[in-house]
C-alpha atoms as a PDB file:
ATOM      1  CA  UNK A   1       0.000   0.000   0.000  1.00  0.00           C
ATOM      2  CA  UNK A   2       1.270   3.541  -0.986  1.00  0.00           C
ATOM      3  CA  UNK A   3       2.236   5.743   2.455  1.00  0.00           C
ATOM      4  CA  UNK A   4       0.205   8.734   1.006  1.00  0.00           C
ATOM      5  CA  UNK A   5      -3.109   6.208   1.263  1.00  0.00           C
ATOM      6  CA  UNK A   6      -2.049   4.768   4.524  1.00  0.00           C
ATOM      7  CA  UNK A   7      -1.766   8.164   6.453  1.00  0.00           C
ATOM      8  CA  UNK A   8      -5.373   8.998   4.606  1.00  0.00           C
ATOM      9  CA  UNK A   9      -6.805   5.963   6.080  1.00  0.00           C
ATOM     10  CA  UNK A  10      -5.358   6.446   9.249  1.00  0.00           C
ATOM     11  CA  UNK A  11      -6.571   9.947   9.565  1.00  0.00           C
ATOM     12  CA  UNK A  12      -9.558   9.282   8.580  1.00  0.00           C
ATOM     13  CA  UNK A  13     -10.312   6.287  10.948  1.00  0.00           C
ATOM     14  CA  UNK A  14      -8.767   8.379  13.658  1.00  0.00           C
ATOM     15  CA  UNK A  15     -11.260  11.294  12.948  1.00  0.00           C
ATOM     16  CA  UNK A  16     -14.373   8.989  12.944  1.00  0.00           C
ATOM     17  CA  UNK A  17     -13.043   7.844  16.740  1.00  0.00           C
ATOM     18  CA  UNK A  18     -13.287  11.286  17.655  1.00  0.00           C
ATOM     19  CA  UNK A  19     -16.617  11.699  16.252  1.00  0.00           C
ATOM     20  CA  UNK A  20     -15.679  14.116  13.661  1.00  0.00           C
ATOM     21  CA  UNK A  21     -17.825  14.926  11.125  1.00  0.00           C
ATOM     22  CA  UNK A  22     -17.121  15.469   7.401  1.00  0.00           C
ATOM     23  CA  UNK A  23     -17.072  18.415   6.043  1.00  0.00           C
ATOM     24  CA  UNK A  24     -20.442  19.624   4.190  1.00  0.00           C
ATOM     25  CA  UNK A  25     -20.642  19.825   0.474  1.00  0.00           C
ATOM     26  CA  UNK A  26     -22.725  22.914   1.457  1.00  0.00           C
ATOM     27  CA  UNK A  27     -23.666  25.832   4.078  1.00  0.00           C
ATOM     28  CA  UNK A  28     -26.299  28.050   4.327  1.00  0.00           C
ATOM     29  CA  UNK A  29     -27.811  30.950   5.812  1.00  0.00           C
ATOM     30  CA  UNK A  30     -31.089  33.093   6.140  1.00  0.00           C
ATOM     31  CA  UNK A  31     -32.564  36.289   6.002  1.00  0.00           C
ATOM     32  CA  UNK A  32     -36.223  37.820   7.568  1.00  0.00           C
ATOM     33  CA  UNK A  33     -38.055  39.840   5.482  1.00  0.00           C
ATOM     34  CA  UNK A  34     -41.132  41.690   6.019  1.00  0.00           C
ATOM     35  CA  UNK A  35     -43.605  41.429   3.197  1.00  0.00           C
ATOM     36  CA  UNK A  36     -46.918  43.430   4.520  1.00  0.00           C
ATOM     37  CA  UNK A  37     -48.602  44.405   7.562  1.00  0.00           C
ATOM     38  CA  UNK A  38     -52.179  44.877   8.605  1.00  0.00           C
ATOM     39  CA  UNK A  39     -53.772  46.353  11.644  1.00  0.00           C
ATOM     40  CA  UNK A  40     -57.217  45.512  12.991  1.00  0.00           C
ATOM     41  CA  UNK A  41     -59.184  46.926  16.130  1.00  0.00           C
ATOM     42  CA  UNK A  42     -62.099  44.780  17.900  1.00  0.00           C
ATOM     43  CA  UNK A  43     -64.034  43.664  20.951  1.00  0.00           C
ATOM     44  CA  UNK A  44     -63.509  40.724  23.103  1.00  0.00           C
ATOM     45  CA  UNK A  45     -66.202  39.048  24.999  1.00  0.00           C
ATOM     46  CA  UNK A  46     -63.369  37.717  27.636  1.00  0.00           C
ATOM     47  CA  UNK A  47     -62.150  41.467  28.425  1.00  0.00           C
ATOM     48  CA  UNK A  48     -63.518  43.627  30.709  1.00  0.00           C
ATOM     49  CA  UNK A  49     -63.634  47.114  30.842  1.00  0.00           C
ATOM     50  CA  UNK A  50     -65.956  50.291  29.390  1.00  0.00           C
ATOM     51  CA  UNK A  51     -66.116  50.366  25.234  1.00  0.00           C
ATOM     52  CA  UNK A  52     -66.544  48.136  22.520  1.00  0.00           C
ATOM     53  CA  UNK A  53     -63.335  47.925  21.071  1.00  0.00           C
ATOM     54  CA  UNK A  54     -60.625  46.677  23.430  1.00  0.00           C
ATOM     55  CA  UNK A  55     -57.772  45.213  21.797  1.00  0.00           C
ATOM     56  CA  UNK A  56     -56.110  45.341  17.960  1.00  0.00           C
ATOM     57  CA  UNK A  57     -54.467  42.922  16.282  1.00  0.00           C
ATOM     58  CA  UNK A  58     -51.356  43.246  14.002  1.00  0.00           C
ATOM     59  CA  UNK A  59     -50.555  40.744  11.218  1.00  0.00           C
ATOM     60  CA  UNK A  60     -47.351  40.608   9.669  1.00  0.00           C
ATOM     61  CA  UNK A  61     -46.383  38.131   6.835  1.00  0.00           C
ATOM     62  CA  UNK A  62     -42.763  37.391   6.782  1.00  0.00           C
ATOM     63  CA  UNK A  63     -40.647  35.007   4.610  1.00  0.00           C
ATOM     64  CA  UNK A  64     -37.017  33.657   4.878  1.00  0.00           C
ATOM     65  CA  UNK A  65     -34.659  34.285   2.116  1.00  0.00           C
ATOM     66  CA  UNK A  66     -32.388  30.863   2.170  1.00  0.00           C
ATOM     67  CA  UNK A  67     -29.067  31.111   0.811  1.00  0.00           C
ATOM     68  CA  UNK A  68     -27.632  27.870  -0.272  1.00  0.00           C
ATOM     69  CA  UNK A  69     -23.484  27.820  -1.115  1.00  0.00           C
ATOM     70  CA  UNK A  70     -21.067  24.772  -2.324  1.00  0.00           C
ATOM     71  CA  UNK A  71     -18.515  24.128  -0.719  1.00  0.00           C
ATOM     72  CA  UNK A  72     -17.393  21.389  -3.447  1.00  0.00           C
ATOM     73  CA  UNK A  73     -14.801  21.438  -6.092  1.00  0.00           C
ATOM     74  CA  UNK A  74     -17.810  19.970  -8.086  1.00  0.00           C
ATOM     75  CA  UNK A  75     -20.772  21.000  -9.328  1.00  0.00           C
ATOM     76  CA  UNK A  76     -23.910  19.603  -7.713  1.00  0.00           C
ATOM     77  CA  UNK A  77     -26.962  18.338  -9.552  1.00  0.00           C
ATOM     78  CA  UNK A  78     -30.662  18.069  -8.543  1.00  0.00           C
ATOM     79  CA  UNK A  79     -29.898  19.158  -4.747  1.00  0.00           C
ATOM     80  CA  UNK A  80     -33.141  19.093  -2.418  1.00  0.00           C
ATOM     81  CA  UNK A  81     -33.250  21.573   0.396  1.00  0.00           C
ATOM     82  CA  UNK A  82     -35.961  21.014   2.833  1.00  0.00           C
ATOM     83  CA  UNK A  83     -36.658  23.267   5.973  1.00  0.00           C
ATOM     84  CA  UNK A  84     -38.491  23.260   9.084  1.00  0.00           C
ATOM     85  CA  UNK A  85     -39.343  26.563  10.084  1.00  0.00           C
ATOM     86  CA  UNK A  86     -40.503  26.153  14.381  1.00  0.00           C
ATOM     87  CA  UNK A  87     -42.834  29.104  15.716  1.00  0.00           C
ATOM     88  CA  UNK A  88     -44.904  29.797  18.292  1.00  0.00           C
ATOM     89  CA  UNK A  89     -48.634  30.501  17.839  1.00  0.00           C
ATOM     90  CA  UNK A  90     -49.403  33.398  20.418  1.00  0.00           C
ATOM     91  CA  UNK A  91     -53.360  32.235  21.973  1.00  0.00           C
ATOM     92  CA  UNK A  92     -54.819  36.162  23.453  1.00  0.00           C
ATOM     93  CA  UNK A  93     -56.275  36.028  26.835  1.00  0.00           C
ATOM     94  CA  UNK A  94     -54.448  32.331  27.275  1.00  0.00           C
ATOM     95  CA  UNK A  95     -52.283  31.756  30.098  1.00  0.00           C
ATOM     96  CA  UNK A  96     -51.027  28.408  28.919  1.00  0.00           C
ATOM     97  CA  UNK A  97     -47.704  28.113  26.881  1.00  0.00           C
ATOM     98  CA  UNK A  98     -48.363  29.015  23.101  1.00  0.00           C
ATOM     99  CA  UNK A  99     -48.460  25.607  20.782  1.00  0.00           C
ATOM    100  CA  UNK A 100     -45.267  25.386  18.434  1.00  0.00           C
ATOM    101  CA  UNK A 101     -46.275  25.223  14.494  1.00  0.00           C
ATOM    102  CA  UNK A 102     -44.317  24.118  11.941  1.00  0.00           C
ATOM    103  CA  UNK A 103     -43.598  25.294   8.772  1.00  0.00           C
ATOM    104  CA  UNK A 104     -42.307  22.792   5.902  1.00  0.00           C
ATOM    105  CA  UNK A 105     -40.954  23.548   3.122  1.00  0.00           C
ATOM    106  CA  UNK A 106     -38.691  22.715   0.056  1.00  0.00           C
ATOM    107  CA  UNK A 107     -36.874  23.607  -3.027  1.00  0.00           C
ATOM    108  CA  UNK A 108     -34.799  21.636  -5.631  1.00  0.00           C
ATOM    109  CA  UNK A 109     -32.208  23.397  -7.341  1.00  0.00           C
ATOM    110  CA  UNK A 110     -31.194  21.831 -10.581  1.00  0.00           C
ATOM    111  CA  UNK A 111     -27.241  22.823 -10.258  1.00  0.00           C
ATOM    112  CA  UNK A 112     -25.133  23.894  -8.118  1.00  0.00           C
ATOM    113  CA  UNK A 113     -21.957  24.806  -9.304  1.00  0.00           C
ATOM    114  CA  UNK A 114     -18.694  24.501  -7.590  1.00  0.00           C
ATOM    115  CA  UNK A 115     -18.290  27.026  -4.835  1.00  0.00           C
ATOM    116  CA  UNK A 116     -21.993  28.690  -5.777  1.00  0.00           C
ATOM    117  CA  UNK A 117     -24.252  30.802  -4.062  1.00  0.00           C
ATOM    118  CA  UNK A 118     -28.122  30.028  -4.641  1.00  0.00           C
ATOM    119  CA  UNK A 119     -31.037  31.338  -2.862  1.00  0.00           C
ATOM    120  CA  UNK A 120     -34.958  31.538  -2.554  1.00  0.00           C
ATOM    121  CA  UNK A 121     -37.720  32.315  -0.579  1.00  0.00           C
ATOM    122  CA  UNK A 122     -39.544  30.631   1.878  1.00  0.00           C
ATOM    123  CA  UNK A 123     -43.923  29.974   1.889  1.00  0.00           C
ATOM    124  CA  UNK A 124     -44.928  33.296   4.093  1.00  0.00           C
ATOM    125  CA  UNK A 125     -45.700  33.173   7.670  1.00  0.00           C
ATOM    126  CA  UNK A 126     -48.629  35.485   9.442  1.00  0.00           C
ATOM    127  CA  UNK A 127     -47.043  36.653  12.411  1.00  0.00           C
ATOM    128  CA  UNK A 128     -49.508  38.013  14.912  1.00  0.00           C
ATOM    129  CA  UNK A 129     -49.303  40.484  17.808  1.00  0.00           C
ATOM    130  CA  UNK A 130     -52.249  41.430  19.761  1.00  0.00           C
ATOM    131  CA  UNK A 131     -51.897  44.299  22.690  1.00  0.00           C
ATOM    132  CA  UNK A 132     -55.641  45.113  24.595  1.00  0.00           C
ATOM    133  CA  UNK A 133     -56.320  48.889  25.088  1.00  0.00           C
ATOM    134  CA  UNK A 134     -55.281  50.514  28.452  1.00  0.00           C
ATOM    135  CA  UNK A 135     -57.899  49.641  31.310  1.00  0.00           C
ATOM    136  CA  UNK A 136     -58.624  46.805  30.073  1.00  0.00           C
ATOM    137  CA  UNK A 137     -57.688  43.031  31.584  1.00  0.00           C
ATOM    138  CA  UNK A 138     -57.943  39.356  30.537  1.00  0.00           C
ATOM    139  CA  UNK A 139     -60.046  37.654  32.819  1.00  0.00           C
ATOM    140  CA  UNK A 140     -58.024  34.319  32.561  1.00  0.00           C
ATOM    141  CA  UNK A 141     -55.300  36.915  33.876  1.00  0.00           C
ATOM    142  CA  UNK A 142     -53.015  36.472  30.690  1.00  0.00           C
ATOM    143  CA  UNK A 143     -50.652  39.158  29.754  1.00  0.00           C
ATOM    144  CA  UNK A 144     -51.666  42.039  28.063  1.00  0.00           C
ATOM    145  CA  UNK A 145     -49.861  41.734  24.990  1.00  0.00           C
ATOM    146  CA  UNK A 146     -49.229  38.034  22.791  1.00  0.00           C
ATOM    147  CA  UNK A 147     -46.968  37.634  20.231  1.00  0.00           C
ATOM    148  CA  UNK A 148     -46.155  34.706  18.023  1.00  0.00           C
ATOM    149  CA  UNK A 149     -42.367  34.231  17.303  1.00  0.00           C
ATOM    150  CA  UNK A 150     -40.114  32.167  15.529  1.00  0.00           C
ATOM    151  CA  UNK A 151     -38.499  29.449  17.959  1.00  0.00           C
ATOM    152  CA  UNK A 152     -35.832  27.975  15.201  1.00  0.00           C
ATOM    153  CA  UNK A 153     -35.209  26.467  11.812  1.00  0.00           C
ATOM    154  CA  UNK A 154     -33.636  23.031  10.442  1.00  0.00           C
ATOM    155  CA  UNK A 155     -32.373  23.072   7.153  1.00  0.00           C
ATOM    156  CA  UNK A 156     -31.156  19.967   5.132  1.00  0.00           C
ATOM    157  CA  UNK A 157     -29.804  19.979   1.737  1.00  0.00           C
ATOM    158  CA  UNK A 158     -29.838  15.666  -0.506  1.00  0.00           C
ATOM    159  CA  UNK A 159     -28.471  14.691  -3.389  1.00  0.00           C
ATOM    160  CA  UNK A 160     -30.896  12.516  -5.763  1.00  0.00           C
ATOM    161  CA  UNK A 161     -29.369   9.014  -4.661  1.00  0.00           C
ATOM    162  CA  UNK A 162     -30.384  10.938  -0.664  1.00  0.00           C
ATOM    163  CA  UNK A 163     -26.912  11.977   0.616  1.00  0.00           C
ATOM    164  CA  UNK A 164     -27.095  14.094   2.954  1.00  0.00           C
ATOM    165  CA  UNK A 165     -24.751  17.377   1.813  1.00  0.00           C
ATOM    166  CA  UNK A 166     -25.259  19.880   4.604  1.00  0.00           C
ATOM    167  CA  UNK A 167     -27.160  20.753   7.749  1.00  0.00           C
ATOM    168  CA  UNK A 168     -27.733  23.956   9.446  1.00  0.00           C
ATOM    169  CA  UNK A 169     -29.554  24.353  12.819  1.00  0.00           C
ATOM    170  CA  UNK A 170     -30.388  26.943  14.440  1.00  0.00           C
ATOM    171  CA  UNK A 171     -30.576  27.054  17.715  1.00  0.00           C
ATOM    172  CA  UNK A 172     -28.683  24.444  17.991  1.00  0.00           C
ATOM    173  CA  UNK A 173     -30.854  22.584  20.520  1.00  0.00           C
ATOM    174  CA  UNK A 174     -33.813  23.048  17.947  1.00  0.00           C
ATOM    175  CA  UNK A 175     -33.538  19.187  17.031  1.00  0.00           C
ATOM    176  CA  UNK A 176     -33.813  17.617  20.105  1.00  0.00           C
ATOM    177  CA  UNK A 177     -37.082  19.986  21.040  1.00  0.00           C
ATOM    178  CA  UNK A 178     -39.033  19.652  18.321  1.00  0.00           C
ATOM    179  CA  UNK A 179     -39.676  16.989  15.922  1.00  0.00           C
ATOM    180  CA  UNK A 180     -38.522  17.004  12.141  1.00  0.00           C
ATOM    181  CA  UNK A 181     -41.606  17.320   9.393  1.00  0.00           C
ATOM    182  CA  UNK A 182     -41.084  16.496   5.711  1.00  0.00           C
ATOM    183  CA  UNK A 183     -42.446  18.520   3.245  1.00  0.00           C
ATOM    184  CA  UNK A 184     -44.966  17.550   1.298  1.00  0.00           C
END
């Protein structure tokens, strides 16, 4: 056996006993964007106070601009990026802890050349924040003010044969919170 392919091995075997992962044939990133907003004003039957209209809701729709780079001396064909987009759904005049939705997504990209930057946009996401009008309470006691937010992402980038080429998580506790959803 050639030394060059011996000290290869060697490193490599010695790398796996470490637990060290290979390195990704690509890395991303993201960007928030804010598409729109909307405001509306109306009455609760669960608040109390003088009036009719006691709190106002704001929508926002926001998307994710995902930027997918190689980090191959190759070009990359048919590459599937998935994502998992974790946020919490904000209940008004709840006091129990907001339910975590999910939003799945994907995008092939037909090639990616060597050491290429790619990127597109996520489905939207209505973010909502309502705030109630001064003098006025929950009954259940719940704060004033609930606002969804976004808890995390996941995203994972195959080949066609399904090789995984790259991973990014954010937090990275994210995957051991929530579970993973594949996109239909």
């Amino acid at each position: 056996m050639k030394p060059k392919i011996v000290i290869a091995l060697c490193a490599a075997l010695f790398a796996a006993s470490l637990g060290i992962a290979p390195a990704a044939d690509v890395k991303f990133s993201m960007d928030r964007k804010k598409l729109g907003q909307s405001n509306t004003r109306t009455g609760s039957t669960n608040a109390k106070a003088r009036g009719t209209t006691n709190f106002s809701i704001e929508n926002k729709d926001i998307i994710y601009t995902i930027f997918v780079e190689s980090s191959s001396f190759k070009d990359l064909e048919n590459v599937t990026v998935e994502y998992n987009i974790y946020y919490e759904e904000a209940r008004p005049g709840s006091t129990e802890k907001p339910p975590v939705r999910t939003l799945a997504g994907k995008h092939t990209i037909d090639k990616l050349g060597s050491y290429k930057k790619v990127d597109f946009d996520t489905t939207p996401i209505v973010m909502k924040e309502t705030r109630l009008d001064g003098g006025w309470v929950w009954t259940s006691g719940a704060d004033k003010n609930a606002k969804d937010r976004i808890v995390g992402s996941i995203i994972r980038a195959h080949n066609s044969e399904g090789k995984l080429l790259g991973e990014y998580i954010n937090p990275s506790g994210i995957a051991t919170k929530f579970e993973w959803k594949s996109p239909r």
